[in-house]
PDB file of N, CA and C in Angstrom:
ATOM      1  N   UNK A   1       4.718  14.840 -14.958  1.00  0.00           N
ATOM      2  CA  UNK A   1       4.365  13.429 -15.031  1.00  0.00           C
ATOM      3  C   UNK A   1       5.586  12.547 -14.778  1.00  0.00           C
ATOM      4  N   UNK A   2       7.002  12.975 -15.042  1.00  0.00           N
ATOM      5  CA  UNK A   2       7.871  12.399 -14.597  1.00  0.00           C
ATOM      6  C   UNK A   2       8.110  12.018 -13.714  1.00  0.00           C
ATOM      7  N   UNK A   3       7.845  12.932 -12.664  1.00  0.00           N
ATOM      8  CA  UNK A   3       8.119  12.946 -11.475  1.00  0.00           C
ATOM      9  C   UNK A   3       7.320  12.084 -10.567  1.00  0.00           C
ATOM     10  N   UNK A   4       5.934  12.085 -10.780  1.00  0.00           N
ATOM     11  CA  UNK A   4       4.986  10.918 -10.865  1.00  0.00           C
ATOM     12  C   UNK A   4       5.840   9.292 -10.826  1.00  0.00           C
ATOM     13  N   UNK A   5       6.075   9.210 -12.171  1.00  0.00           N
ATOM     14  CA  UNK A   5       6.546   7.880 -12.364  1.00  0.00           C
ATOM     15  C   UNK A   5       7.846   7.375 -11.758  1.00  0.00           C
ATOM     16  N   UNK A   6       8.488   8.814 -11.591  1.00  0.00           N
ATOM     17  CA  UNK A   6      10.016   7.883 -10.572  1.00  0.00           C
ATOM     18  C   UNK A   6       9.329   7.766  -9.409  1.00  0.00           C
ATOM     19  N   UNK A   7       8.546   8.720  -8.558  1.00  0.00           N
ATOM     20  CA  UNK A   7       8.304   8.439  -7.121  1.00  0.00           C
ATOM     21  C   UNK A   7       7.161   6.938  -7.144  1.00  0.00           C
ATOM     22  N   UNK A   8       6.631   6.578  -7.941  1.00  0.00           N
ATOM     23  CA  UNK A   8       5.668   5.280  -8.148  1.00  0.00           C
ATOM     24  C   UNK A   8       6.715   4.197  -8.073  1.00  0.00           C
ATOM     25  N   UNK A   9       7.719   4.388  -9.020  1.00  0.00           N
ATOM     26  CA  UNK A   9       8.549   2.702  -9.208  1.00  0.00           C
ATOM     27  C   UNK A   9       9.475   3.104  -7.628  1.00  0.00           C
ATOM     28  N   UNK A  10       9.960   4.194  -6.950  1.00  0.00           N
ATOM     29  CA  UNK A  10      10.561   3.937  -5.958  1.00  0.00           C
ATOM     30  C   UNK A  10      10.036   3.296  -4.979  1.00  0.00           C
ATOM     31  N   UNK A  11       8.522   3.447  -4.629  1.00  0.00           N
ATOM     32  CA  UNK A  11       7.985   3.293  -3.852  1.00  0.00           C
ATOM     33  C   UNK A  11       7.330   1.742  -4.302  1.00  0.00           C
ATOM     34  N   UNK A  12       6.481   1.368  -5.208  1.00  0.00           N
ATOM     35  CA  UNK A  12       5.993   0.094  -5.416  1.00  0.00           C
ATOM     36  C   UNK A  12       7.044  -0.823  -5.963  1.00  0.00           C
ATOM     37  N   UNK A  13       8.345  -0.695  -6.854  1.00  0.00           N
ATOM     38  CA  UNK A  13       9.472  -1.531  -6.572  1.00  0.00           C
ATOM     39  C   UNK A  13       9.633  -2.622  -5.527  1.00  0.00           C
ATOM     40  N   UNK A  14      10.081  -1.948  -4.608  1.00  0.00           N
ATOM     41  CA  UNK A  14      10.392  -2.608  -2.960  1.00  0.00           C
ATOM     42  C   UNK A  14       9.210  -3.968  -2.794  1.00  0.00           C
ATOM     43  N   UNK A  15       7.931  -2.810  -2.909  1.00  0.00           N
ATOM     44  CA  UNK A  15       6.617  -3.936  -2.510  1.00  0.00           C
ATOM     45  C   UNK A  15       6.454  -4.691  -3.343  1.00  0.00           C
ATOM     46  N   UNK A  16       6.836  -4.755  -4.885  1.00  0.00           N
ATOM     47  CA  UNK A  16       6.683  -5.706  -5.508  1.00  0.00           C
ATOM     48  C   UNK A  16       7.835  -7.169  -5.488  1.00  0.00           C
ATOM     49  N   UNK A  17       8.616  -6.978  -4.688  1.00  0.00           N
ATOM     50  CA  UNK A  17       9.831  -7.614  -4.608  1.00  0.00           C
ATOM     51  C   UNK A  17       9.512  -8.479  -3.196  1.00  0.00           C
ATOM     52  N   UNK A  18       8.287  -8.010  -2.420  1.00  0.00           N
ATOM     53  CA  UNK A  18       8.164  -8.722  -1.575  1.00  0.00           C
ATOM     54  C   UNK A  18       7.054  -9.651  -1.656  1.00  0.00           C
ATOM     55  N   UNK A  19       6.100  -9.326  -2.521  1.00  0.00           N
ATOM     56  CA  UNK A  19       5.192  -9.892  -3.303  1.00  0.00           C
ATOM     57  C   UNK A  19       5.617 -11.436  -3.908  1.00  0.00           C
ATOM     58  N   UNK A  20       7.023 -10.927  -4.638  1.00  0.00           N
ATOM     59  CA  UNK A  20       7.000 -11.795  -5.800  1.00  0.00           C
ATOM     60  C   UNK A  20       8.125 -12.988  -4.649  1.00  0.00           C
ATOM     61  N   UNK A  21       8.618 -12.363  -3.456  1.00  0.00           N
ATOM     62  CA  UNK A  21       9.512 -13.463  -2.775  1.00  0.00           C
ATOM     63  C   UNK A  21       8.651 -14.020  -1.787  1.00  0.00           C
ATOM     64  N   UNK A  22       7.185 -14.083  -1.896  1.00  0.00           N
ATOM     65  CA  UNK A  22       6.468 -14.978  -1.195  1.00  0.00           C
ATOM     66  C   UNK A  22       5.591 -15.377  -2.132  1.00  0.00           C
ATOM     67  N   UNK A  23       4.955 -15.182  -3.588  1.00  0.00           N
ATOM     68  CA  UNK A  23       4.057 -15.688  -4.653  1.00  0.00           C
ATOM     69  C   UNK A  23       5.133 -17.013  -5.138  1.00  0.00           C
ATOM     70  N   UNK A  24       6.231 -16.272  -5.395  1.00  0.00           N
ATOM     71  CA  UNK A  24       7.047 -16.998  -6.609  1.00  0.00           C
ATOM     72  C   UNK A  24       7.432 -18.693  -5.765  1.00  0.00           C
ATOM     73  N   UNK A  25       7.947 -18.704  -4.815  1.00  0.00           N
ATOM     74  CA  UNK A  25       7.966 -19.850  -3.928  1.00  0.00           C
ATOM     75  C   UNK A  25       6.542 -20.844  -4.064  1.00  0.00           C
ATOM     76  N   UNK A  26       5.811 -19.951  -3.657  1.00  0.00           N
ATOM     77  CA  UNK A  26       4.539 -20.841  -3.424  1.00  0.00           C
ATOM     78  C   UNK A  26       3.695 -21.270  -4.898  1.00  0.00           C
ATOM     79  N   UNK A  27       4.061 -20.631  -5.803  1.00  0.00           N
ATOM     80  CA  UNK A  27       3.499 -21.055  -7.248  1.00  0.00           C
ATOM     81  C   UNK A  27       4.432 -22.392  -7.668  1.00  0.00           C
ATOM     82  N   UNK A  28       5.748 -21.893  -7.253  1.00  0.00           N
ATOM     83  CA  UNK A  28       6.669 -23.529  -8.046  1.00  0.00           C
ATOM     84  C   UNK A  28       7.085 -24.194  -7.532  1.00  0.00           C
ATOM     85  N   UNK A  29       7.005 -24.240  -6.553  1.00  0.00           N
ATOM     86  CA  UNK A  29       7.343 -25.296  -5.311  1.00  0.00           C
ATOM     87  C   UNK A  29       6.732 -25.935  -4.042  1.00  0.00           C
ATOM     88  N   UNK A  30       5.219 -24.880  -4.074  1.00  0.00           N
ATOM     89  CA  UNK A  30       4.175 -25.000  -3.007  1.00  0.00           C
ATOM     90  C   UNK A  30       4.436 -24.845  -1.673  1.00  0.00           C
ATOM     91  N   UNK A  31       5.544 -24.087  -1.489  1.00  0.00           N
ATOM     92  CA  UNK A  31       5.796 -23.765   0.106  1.00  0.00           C
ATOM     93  C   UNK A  31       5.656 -22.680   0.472  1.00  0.00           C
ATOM     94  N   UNK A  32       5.378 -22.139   1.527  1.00  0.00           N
ATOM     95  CA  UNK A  32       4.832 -20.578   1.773  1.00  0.00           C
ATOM     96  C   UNK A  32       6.683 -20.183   2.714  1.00  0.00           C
ATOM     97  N   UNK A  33       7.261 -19.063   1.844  1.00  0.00           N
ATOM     98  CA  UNK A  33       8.371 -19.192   2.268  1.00  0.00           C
ATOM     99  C   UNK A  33       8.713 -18.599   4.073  1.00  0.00           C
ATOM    100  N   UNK A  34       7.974 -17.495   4.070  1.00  0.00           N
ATOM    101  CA  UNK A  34       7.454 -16.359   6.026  1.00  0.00           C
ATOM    102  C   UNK A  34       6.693 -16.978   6.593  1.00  0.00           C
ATOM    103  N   UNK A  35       7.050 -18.318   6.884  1.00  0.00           N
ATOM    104  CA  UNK A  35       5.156 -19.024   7.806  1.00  0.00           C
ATOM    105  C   UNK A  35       6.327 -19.501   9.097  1.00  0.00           C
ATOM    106  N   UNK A  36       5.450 -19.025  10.022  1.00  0.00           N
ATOM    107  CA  UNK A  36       6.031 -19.712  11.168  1.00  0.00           C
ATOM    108  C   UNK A  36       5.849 -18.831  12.173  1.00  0.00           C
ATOM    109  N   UNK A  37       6.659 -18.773  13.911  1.00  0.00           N
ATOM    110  CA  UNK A  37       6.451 -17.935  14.616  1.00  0.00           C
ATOM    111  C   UNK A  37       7.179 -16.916  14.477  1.00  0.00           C
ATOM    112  N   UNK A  38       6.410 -15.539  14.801  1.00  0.00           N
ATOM    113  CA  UNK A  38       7.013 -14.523  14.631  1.00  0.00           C
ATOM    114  C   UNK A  38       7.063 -13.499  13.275  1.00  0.00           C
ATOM    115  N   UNK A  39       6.797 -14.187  12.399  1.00  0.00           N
ATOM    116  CA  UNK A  39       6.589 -14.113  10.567  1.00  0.00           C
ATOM    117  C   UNK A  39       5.085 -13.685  10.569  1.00  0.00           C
ATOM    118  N   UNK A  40       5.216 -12.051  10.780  1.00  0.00           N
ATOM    119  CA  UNK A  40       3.965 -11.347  10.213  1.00  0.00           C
ATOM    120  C   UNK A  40       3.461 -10.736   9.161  1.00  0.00           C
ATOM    121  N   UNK A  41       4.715 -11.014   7.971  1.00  0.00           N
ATOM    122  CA  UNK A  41       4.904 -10.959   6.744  1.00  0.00           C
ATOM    123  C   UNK A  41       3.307 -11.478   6.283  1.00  0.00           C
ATOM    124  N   UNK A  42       3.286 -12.573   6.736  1.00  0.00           N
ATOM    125  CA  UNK A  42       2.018 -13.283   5.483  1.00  0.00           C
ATOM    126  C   UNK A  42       0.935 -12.459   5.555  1.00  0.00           C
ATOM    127  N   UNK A  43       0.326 -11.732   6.956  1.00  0.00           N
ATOM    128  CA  UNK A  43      -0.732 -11.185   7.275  1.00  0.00           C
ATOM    129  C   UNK A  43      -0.565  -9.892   5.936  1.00  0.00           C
ATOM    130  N   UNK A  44       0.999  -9.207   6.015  1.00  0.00           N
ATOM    131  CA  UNK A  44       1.388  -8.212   5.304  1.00  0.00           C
ATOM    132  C   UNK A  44       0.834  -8.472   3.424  1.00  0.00           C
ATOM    133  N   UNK A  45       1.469  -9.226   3.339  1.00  0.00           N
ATOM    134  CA  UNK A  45       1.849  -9.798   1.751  1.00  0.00           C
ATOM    135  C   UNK A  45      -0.180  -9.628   1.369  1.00  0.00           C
ATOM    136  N   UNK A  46      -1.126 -10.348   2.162  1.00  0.00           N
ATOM    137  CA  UNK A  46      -2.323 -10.540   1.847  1.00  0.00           C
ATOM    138  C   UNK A  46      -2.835  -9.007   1.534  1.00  0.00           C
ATOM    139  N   UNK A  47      -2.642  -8.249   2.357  1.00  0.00           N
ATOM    140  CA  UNK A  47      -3.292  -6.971   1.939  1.00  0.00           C
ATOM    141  C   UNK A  47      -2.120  -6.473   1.075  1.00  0.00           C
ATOM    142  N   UNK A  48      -1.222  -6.464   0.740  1.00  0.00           N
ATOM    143  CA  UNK A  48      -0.073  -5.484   0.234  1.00  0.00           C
ATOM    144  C   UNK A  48      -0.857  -5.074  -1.674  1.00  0.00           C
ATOM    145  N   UNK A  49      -1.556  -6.410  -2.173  1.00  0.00           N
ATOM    146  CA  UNK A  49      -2.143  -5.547  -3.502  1.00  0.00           C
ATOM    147  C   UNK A  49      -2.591  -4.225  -3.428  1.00  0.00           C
ATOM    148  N   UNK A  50      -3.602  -4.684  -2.295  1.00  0.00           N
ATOM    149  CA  UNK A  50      -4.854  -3.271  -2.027  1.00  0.00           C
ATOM    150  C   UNK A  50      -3.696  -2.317  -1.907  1.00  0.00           C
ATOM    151  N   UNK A  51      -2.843  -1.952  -0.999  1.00  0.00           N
ATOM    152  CA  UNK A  51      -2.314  -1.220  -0.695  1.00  0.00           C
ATOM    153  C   UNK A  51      -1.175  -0.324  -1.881  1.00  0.00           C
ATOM    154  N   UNK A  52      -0.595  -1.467  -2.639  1.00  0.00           N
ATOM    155  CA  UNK A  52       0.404  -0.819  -3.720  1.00  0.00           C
ATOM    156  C   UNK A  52      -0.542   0.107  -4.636  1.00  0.00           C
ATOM    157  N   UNK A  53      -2.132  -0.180  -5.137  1.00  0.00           N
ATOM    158  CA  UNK A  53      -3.363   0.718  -5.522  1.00  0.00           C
ATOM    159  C   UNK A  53      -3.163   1.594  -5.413  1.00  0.00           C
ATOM    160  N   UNK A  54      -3.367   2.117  -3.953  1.00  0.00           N
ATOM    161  CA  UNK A  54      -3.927   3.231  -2.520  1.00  0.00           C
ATOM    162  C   UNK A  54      -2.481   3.964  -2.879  1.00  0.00           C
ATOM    163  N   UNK A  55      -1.425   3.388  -2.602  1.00  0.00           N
ATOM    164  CA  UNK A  55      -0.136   3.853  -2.585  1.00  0.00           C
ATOM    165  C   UNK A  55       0.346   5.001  -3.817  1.00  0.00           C
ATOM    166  N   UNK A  56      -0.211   4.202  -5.190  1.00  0.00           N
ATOM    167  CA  UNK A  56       0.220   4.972  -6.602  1.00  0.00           C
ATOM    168  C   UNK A  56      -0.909   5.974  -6.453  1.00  0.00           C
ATOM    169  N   UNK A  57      -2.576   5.808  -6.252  1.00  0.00           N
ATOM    170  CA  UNK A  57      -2.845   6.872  -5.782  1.00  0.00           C
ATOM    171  C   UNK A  57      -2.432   8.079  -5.404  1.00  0.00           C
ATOM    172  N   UNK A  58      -1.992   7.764  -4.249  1.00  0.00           N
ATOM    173  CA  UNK A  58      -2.173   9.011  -3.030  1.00  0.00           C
ATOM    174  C   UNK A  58      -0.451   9.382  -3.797  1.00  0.00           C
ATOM    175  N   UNK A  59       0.447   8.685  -4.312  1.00  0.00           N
ATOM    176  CA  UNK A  59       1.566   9.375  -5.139  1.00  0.00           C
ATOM    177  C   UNK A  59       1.268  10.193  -5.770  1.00  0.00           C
ATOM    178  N   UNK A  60       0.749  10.235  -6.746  1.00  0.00           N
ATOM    179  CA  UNK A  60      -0.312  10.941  -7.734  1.00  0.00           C
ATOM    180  C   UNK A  60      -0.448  12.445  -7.281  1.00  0.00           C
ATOM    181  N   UNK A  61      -1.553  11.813  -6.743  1.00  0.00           N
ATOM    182  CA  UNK A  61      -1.398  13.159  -5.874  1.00  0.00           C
ATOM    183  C   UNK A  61      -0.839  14.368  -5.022  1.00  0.00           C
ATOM    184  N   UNK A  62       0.338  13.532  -4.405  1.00  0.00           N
ATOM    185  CA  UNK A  62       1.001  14.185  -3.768  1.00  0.00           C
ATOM    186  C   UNK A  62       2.245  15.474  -4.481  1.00  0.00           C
ATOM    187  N   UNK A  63       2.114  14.676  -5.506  1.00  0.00           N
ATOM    188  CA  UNK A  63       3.197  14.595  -6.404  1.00  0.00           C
ATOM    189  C   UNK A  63       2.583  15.747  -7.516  1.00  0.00           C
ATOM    190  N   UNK A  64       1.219  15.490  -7.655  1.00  0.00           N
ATOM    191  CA  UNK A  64       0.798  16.745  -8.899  1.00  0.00           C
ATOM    192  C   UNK A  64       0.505  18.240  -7.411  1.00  0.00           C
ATOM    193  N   UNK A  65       0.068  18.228  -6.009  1.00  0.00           N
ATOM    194  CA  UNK A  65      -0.474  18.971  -5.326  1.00  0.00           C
ATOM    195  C   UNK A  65       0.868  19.707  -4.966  1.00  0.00           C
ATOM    196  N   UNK A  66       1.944  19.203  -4.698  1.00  0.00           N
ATOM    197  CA  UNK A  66       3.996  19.547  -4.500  1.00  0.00           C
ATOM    198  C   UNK A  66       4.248  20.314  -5.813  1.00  0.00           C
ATOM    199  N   UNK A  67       3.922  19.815  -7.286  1.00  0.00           N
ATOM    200  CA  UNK A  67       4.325  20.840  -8.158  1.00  0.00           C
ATOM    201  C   UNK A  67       3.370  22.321  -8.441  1.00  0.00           C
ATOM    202  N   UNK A  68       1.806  21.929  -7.677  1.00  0.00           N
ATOM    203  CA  UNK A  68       1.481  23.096  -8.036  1.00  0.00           C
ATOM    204  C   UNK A  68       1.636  24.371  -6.875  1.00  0.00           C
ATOM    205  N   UNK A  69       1.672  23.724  -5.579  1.00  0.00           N
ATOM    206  CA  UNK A  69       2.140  24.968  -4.907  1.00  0.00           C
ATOM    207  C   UNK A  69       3.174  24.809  -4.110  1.00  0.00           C
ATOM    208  N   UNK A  70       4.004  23.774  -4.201  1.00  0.00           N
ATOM    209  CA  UNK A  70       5.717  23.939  -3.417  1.00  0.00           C
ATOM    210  C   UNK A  70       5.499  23.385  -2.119  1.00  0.00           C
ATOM    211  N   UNK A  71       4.516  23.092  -1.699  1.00  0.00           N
ATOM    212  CA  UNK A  71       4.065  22.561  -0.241  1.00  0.00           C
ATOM    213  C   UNK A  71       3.957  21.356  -0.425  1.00  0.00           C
ATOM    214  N   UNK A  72       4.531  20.888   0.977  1.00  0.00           N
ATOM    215  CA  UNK A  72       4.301  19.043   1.366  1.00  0.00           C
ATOM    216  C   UNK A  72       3.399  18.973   2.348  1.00  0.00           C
ATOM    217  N   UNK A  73       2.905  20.403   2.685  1.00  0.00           N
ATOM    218  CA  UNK A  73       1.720  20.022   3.714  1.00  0.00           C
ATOM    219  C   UNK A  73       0.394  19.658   3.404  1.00  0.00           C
ATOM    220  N   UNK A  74       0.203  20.197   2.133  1.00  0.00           N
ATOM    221  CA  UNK A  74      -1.234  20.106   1.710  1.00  0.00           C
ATOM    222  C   UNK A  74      -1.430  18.808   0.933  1.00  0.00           C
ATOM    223  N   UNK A  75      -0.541  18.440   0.411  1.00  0.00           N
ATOM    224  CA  UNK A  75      -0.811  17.359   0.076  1.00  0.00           C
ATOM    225  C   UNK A  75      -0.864  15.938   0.968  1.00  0.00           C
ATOM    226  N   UNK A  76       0.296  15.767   1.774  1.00  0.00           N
ATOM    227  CA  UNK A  76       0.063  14.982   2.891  1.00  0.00           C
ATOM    228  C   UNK A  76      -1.286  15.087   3.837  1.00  0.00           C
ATOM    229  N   UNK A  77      -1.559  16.670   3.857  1.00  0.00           N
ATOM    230  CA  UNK A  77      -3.164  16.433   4.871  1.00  0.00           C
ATOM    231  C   UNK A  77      -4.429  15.757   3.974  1.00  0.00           C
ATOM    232  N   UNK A  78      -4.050  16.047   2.633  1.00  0.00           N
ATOM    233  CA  UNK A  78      -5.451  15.747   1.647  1.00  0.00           C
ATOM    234  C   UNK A  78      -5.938  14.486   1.676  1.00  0.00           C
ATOM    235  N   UNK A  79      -4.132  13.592   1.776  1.00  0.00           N
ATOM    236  CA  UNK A  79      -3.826  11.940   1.518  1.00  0.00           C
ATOM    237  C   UNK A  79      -4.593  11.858   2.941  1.00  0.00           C
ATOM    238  N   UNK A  80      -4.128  12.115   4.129  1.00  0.00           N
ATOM    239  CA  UNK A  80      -4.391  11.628   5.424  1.00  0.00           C
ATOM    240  C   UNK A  80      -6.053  11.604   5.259  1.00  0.00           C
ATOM    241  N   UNK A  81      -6.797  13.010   5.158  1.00  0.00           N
ATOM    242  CA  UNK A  81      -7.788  12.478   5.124  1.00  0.00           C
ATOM    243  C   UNK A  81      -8.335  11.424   4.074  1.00  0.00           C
ATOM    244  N   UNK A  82      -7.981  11.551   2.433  1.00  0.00           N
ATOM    245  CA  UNK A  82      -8.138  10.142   1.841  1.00  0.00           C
ATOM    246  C   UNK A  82      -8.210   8.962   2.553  1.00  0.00           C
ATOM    247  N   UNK A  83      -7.400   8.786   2.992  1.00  0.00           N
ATOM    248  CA  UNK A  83      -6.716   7.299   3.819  1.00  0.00           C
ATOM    249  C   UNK A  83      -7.427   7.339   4.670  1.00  0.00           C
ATOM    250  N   UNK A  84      -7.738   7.797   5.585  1.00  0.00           N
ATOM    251  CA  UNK A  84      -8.380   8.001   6.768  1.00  0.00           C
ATOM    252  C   UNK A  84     -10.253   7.475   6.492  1.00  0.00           C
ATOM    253  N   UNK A  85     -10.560   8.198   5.684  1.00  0.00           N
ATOM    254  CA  UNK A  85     -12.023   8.012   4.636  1.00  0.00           C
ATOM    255  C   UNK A  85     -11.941   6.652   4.621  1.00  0.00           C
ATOM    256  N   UNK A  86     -11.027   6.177   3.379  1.00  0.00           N
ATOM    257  CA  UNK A  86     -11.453   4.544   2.855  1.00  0.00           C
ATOM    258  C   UNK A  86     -11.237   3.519   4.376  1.00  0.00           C
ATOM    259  N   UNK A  87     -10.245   3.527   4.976  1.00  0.00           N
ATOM    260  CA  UNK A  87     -10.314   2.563   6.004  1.00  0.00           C
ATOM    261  C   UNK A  87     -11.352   2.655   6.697  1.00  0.00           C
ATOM    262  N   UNK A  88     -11.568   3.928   7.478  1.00  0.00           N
ATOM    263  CA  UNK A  88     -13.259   3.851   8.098  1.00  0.00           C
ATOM    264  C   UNK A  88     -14.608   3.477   7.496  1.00  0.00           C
ATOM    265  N   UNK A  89     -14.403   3.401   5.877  1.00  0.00           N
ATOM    266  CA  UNK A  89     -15.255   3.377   5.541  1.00  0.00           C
ATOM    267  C   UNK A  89     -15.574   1.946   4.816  1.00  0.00           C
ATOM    268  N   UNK A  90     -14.464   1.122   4.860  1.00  0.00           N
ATOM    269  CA  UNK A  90     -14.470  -0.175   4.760  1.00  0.00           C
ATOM    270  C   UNK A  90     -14.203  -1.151   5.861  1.00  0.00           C
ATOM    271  N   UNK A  91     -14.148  -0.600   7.268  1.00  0.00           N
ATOM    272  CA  UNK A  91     -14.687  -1.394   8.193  1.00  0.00           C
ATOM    273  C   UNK A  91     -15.921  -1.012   8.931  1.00  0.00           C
ATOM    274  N   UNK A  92     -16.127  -2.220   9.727  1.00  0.00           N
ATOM    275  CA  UNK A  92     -17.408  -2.335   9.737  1.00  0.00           C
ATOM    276  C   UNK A  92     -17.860  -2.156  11.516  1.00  0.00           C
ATOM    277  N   UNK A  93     -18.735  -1.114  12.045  1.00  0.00           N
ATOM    278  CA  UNK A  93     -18.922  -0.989  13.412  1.00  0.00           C
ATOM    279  C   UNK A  93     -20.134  -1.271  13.738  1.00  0.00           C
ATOM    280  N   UNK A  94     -20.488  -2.761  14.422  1.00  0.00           N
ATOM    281  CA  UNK A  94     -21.229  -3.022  14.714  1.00  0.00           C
ATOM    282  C   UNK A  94     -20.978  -4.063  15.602  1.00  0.00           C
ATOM    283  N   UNK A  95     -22.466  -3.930  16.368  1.00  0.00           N
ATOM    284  CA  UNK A  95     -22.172  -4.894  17.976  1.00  0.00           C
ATOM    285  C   UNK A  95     -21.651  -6.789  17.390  1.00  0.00           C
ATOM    286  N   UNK A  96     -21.379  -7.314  17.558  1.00  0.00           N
ATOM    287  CA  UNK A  96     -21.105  -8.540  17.913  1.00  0.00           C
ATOM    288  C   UNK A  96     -22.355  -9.409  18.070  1.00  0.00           C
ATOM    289  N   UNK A  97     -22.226 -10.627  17.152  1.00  0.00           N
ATOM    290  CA  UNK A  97     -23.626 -11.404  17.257  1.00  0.00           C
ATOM    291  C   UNK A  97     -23.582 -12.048  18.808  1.00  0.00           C
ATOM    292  N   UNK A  98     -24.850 -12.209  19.123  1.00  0.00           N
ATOM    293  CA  UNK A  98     -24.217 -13.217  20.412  1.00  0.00           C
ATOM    294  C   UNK A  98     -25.188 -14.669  19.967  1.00  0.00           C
TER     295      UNK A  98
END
């Protein structure tokens, strides 16, 4: 379980630091600090909750599937298909209204 929790704060750390340097601006001062051309940050920052979720997830996992049999393959293929699942399965394929 240790091992769990360092690879979680290494990994959601970072993202929370980018979170909080585009929330924290715009809560006390009302300016969106990445807006402009070229700044694809904001598109980023909007999904980045969902993602830090998905992220401690698939850690989890990776991380209990590495201590039980020494392999980084099986766990990375398990995640891929995980990942692979929810995105297909939360967009949406269908024709276009006209």
């Amino acid at each position: 379980m240790f091992y769990s929790m360092r690879n979680i704060l290494v990994i959601i750390i970072p993202l929370l630091i980018i979170i909080a340097a585009q929330y924290i601006p715009l809560f006390t001062m009302g300016i969106v600090p990445f807006v402009g051309p070229g700044s694809s940050l904001v598109g980023f920052v909007i999904n980045l909750e969902h993602m830090c979720l998905l992220l401690v997830m698939m850690i989890v996992i990776s991380t209990f599937i590495y201590n039980r049999t020494g392999s980084i393959y099986i766990g990375s293929f398990l995640n891929a298909l995980i990942v692979s699942w929810m995105f297909t399965s939360s967009s949406v394929i269908a024709p276009v209204p006209i």
